[in-house]
C-alpha atoms as a PDB file:
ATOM      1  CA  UNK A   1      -4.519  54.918  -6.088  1.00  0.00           C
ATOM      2  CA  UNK A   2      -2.720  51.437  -6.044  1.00  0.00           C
ATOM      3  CA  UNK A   3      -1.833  49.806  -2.680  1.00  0.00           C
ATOM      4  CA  UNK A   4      -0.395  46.492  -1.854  1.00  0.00           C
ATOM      5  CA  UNK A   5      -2.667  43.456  -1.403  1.00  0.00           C
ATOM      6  CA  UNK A   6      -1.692  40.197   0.295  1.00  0.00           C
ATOM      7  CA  UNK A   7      -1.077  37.189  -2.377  1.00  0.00           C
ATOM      8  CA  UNK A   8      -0.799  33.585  -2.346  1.00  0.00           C
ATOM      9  CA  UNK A   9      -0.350  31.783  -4.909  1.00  0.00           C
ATOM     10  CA  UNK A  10      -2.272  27.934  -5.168  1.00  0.00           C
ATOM     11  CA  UNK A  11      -1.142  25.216  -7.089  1.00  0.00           C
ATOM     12  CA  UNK A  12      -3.274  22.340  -7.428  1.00  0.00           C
ATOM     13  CA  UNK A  13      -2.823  19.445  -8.972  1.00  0.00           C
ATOM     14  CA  UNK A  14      -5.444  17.924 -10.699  1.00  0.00           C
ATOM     15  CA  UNK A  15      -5.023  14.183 -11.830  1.00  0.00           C
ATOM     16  CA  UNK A  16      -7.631  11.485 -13.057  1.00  0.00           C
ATOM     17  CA  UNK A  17      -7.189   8.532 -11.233  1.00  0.00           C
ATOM     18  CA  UNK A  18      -9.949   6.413 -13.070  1.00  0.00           C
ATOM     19  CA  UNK A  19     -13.288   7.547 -11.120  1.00  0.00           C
ATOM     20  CA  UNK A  20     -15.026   8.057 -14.973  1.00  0.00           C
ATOM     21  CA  UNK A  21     -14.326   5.679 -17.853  1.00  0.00           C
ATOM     22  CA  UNK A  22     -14.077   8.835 -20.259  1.00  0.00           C
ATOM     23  CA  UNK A  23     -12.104  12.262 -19.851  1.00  0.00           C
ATOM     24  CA  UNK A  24     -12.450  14.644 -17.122  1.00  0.00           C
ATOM     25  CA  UNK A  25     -12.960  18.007 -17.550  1.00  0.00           C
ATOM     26  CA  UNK A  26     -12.721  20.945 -14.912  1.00  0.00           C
ATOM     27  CA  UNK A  27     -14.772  23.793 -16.683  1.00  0.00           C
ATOM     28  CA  UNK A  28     -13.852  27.765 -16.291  1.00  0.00           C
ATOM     29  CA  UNK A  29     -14.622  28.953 -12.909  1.00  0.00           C
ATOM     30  CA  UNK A  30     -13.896  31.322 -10.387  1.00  0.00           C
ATOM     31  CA  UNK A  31     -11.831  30.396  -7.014  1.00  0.00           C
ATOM     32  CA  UNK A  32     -12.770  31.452  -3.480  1.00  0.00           C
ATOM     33  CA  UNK A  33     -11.250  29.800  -0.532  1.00  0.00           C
ATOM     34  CA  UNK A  34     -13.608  29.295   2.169  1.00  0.00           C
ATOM     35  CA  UNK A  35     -12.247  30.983   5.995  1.00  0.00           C
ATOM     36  CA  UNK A  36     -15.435  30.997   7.522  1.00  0.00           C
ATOM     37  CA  UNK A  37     -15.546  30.659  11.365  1.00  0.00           C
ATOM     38  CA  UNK A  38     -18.516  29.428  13.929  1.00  0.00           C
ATOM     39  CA  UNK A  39     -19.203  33.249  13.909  1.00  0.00           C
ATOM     40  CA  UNK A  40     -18.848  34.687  11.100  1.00  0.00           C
ATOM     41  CA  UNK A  41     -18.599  33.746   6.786  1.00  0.00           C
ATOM     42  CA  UNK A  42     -15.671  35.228   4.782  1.00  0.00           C
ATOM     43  CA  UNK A  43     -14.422  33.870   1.371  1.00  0.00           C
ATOM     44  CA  UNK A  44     -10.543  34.617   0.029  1.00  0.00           C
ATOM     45  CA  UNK A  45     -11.213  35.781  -3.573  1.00  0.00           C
ATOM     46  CA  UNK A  46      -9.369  35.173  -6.784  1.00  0.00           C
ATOM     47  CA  UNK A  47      -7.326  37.847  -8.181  1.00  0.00           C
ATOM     48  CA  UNK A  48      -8.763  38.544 -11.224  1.00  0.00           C
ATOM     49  CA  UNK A  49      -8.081  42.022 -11.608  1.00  0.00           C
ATOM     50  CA  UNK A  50      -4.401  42.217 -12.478  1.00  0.00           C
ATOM     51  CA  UNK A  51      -3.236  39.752 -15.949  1.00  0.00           C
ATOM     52  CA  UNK A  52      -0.083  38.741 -13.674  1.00  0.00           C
ATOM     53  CA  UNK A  53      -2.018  36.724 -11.445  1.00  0.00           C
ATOM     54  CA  UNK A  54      -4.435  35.206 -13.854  1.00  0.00           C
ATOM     55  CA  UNK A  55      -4.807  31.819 -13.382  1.00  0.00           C
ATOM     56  CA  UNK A  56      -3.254  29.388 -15.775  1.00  0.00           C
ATOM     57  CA  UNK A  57      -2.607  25.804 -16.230  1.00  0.00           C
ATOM     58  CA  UNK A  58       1.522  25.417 -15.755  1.00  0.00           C
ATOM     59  CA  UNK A  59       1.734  21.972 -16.710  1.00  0.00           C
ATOM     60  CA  UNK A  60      -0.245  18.682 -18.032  1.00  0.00           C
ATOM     61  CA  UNK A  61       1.257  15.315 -19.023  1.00  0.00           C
ATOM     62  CA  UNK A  62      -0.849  13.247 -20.905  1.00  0.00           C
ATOM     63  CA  UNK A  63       0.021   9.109 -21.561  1.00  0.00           C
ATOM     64  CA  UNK A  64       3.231   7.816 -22.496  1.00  0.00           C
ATOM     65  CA  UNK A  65       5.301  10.926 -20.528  1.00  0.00           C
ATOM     66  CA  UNK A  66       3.676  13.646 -23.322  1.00  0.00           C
ATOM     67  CA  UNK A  67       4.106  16.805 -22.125  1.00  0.00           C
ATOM     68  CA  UNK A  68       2.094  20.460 -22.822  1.00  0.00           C
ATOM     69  CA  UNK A  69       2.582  23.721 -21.417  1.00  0.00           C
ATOM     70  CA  UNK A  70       0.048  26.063 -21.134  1.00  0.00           C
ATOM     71  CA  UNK A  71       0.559  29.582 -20.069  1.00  0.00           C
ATOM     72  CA  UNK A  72      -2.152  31.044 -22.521  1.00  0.00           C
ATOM     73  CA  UNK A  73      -5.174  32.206 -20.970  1.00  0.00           C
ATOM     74  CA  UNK A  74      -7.898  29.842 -20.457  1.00  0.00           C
ATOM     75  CA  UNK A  75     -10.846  29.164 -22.691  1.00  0.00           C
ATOM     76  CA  UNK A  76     -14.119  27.436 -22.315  1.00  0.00           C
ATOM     77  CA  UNK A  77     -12.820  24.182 -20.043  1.00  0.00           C
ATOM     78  CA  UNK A  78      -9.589  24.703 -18.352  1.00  0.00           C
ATOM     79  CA  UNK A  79      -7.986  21.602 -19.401  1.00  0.00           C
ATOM     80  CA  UNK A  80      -9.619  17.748 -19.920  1.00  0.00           C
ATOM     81  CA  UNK A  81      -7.491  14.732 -18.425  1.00  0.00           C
ATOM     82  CA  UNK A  82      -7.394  11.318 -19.839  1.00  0.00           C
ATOM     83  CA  UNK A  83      -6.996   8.318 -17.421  1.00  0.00           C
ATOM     84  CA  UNK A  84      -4.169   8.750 -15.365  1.00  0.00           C
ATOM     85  CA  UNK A  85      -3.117  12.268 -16.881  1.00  0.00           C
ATOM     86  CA  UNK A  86      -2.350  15.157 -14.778  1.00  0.00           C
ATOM     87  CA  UNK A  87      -2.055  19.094 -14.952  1.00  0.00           C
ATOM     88  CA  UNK A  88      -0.896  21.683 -12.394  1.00  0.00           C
ATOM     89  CA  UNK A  89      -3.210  24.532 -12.083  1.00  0.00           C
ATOM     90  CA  UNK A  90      -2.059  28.435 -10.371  1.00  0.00           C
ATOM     91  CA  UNK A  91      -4.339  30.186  -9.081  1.00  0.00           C
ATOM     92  CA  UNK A  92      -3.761  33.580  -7.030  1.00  0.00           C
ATOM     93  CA  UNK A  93      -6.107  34.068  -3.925  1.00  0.00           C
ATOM     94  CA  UNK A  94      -6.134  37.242  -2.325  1.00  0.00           C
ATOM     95  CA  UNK A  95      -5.430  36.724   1.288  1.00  0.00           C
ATOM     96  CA  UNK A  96      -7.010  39.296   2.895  1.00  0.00           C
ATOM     97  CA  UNK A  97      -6.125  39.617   6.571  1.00  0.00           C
ATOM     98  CA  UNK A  98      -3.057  37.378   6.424  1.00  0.00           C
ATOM     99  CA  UNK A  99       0.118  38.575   6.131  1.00  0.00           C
ATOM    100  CA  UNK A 100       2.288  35.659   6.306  1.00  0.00           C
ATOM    101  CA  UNK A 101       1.527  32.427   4.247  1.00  0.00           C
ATOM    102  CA  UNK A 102       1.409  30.457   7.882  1.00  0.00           C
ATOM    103  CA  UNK A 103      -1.389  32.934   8.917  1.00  0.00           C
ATOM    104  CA  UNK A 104      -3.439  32.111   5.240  1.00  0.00           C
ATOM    105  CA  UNK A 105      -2.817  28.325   6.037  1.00  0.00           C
ATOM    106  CA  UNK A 106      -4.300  28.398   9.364  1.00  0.00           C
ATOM    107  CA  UNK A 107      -7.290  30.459   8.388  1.00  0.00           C
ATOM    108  CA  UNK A 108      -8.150  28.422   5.185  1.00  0.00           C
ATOM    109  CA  UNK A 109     -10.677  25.368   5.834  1.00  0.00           C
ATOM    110  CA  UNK A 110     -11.317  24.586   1.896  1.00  0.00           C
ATOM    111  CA  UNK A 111     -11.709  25.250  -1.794  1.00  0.00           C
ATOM    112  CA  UNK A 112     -14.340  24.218  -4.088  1.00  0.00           C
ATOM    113  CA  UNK A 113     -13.434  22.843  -7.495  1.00  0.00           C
ATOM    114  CA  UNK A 114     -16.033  22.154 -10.606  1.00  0.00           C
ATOM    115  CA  UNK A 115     -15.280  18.884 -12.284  1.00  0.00           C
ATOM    116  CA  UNK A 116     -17.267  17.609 -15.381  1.00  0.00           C
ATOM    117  CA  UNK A 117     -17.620  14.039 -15.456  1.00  0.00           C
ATOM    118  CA  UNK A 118     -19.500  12.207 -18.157  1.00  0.00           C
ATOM    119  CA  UNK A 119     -21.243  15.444 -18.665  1.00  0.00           C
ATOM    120  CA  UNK A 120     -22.511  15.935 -15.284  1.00  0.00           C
ATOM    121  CA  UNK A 121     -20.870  19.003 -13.248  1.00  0.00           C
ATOM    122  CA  UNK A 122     -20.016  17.930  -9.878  1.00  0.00           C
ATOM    123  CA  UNK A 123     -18.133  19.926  -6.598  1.00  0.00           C
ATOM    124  CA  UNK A 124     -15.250  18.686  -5.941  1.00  0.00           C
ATOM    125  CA  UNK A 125     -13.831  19.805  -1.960  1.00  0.00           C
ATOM    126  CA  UNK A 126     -10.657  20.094  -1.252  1.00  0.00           C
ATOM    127  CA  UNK A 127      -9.890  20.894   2.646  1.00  0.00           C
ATOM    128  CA  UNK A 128      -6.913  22.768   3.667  1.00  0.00           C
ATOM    129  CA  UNK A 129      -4.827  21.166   6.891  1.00  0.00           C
ATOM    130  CA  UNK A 130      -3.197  23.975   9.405  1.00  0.00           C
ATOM    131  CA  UNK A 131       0.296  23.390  10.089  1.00  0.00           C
ATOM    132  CA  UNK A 132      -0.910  21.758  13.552  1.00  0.00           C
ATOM    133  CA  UNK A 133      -2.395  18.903  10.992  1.00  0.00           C
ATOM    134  CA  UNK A 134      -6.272  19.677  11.829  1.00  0.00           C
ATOM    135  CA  UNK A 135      -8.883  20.087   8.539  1.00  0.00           C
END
C-alpha cells in the first residue's frame, strides 16, 4: 500500500572558499535534518527509498567558468572542489509532521555535512534560520 509522504527538497551549495590548500571532498553520506526540541529528539530522514528523490549533484563549475552536470547517481565521493569551485547538491528530506514548507522551516534547527579535507573527515553544521530569523 503506497500513501503520500511530505517532501522537501534541499539544495545546498557547497563552495571552497580556500580553508585547505588542496581539493575538498564531501564523501557519500546519508542526510538527516536535526528537529529536536528541549523535550524530545527527532531527525527528518533522507528519502532514499524512491530513485526520483535520490540525491544528486545538479551543478559544479570548476575555474575559468567550466561547467559539469551531474545527474548520474553518486559514487564513492560526491563531488571534489578546487579553490573557489562550487557545486549545487539536492537532497530530498522527508518532512514528517510538516505539511507546508513554512512549518519544515520552523521546525528544522540544522544539518550535518561530511567534508574531507587534506584527508581528514570533518562535520561540517549548517543551521537552519525560521522565517522569524532565529537559528
Amino acid at each position: 500500500c503506497y500513501g503520500p509522504i511530505p517532501v522537501i527538497e534541499l539544495r545546498i551549495l557547497l563552495q571552497n572558499t580556500g580553508y585547505s590548500n588542496g581539493v575538498i571532498s564531501f564523501p557519500e553520506q546519508q542526510f538527516a535534518v536535526d528537529a529536536s526540541t528541549r523535550r524530545k529528539g527527532e531527525k527528518m530522514m533522507e528519502v532514499c527509498s524512491d530513485e526520483r528523490f535520490k540525491k544528486r549533484v545538479l551543478h559544479i563549475e570548476k575555474r575559468g567558468g567550466e561547467v559539469v552536470s551531474q545527474s548520474k547517481s553518486l559514487g564513492q565521493d560526491m563531488c571534489s572542489l578546487g579553490l573557489f569551485e562550487y557545486a549545487i547538491l539536492s537532497v530530498h528530506i522527508h518532512a514528517r509532521g510538516c505539511s507546508t514548507a513554512a512549518k519544515f522551516c520552523n521546525r528544522a534547527k540544522k544539518v550535518q555535512l561530511l567534508v574531507s579535507i587534506n584527508g581528514t573527515t570533518r562535520p561540517l553544521v549548517i543551521p537552519f534560520y525560521s522565517m522569524n530569523g532565529q537559528p
